[in-house]
Protein backbone atom coordinates (compact mmCIF):
# COMPACT_ATOMS: atom_id res chain seq x y z
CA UNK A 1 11.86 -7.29 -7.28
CA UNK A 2 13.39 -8.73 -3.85
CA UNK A 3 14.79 -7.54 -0.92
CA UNK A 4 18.56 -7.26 -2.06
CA UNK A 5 17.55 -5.50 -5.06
CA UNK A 6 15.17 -3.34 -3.62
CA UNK A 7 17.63 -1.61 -1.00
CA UNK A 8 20.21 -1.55 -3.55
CA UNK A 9 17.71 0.88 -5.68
CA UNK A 10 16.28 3.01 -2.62
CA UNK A 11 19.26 3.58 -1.88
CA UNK A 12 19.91 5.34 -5.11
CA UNK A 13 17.16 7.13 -5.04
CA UNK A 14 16.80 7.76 -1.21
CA UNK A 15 16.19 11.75 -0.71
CA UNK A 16 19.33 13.21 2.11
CA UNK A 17 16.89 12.69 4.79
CA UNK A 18 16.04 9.18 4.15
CA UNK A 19 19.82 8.33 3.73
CA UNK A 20 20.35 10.08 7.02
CA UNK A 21 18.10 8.19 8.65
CA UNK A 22 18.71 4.76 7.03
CA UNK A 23 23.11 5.43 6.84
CA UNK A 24 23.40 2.14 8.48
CA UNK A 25 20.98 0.04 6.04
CA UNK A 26 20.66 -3.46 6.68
CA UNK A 27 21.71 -6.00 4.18
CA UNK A 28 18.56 -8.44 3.30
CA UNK A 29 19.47 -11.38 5.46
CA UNK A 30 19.08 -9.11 8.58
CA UNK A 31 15.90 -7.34 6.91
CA UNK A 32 14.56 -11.03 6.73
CA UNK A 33 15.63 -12.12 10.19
CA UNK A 34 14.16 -9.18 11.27
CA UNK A 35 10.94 -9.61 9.69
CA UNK A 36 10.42 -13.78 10.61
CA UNK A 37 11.40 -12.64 13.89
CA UNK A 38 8.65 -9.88 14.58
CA UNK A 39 6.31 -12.01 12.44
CA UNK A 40 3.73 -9.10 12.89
CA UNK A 41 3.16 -6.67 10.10
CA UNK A 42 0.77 -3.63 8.47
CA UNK A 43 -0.08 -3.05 5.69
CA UNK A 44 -1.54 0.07 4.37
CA UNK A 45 -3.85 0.22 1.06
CA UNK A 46 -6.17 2.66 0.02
CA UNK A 47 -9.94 1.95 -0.92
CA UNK A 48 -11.53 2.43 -4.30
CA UNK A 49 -12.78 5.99 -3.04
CA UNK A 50 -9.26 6.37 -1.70
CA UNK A 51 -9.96 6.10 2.24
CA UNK A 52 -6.53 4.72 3.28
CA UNK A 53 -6.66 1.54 5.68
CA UNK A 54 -3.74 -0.24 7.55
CA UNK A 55 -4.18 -4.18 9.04
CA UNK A 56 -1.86 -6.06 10.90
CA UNK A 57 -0.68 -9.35 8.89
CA UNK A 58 1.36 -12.07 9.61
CA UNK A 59 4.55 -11.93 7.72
CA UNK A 60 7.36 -13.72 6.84
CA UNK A 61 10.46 -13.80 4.08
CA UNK A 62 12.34 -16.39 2.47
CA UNK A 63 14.32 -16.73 -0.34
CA UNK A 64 14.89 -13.01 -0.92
CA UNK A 65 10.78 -12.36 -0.85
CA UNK A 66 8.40 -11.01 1.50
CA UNK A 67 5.24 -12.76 1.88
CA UNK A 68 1.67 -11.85 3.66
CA UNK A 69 -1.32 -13.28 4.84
CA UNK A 70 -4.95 -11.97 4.36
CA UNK A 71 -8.46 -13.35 5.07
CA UNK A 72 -10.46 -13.41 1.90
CA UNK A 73 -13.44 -11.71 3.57
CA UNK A 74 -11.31 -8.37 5.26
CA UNK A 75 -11.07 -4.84 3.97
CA UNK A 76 -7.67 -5.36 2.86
CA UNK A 77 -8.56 -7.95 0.83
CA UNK A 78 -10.93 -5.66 -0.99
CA UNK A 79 -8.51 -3.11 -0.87
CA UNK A 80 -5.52 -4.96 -2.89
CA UNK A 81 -8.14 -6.48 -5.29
CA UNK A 82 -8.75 -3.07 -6.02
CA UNK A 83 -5.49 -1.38 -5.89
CA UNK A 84 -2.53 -4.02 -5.65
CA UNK A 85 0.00 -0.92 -4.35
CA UNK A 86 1.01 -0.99 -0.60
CA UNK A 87 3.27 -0.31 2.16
CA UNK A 88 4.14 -2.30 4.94
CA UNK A 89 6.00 -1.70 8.40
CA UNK A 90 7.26 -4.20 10.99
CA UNK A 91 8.78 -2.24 13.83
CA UNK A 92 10.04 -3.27 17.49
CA UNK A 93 11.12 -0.32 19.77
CA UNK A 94 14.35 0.30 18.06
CA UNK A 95 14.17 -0.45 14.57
CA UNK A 96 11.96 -0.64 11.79
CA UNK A 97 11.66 -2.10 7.82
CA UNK A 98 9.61 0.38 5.92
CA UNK A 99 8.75 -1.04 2.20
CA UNK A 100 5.97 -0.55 -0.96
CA UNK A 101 5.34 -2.13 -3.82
CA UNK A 102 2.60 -4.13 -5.81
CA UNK A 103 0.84 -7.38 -3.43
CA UNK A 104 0.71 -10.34 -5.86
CA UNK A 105 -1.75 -12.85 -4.81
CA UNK A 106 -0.48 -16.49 -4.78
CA UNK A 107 -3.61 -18.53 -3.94
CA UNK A 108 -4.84 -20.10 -0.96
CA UNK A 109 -2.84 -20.93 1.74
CA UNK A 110 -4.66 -24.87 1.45
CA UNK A 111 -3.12 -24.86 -1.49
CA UNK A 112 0.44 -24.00 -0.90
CA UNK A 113 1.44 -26.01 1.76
CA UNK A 114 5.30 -26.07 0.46
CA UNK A 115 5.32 -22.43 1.07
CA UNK A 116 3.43 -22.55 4.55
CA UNK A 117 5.84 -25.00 5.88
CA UNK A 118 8.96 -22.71 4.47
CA UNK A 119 7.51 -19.67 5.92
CA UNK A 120 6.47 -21.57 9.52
CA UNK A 121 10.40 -22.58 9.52
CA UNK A 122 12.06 -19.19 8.76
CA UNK A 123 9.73 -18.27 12.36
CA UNK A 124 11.05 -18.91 16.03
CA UNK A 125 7.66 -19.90 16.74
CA UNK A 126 7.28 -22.68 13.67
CA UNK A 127 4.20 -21.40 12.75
CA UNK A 128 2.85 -19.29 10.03
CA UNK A 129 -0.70 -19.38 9.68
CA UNK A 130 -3.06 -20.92 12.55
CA UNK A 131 -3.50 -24.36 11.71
CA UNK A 132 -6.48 -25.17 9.35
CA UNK A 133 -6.59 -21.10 8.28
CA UNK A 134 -8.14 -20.66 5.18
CA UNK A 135 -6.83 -17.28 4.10
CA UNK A 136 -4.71 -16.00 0.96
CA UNK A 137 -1.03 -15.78 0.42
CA UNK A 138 0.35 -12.42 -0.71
CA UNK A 139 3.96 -11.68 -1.99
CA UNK A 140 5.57 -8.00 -2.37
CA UNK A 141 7.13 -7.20 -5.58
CA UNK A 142 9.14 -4.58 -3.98
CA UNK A 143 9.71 -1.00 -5.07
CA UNK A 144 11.57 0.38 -2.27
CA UNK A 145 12.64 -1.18 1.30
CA UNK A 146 14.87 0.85 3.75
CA UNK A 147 15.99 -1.55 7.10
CA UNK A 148 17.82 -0.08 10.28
């Protein structure tokens, strides 16, 4: 699922506090603006064991998805091999997108360089990944996303 859809069904299912907290929710061009903007993620995923981790990612959306990087050889990595269910934040001082859902690997980011350039352009910086990074591409199919 993608960003529109997502808020559309937390909201419906959003317990009183949540919708308290999240009355104003943003519509998914600002969540995406918001999230190329901070380009700085974590993600939180739980071992095989269950020992919960969180790892800051580079993130970015674009066209209605939000996408991740991870290094191959990191605990995260592990982690969603694992267990493919996570949350991510990206938060400045005032506001913050809260989301989970399922990571769905996409391959090597050597071997998408359509989707690097995309991502690099949706950020102020025009950059993604570090040039030459050999890492893995991530997308979240989305199960719930609140934005405010």
């Amino acid at each position: 699922m993608g960003i529109s859809e997502a808020i559309r069904k937390s909201k419906l299912s959003a317990s009183a506090f949540t919708r308290q907290l999240f009355e104003e929710q943003w519509p998914e061009e600002r969540v995406a603006e918001f999230i190329n903007l901070q380009r700085n993620a974590t993600v939180a995923s739980t071992s095989g064991d269950g020992q919960p981790h969180a790892a800051v990612v580079i993130a970015a959306c674009a066209h209605d998805e939000i996408y991740f990087a991870v290094h191959p050889e990191s605990v995260l990595f592990r982690n969603i091999t694992a267990n493919n269910r996570i949350a991510m934040s990206v938060c400045d001082s005032a506001h913050a997108v809260m989301c989970q859902g399922q990571a769905i690997a996409l391959g090597s980011a050597r071997d998408l360089p359509d989707l690097i350039d995309l991502l690099a352009s949706s950020s102020p910086s025009g950059l993604f990944t570090p040039k030459g990074w050999d890492g893995l591409l991530f997308r979240i199919d989305l199960r719930r996303l609140v934005a405010n």
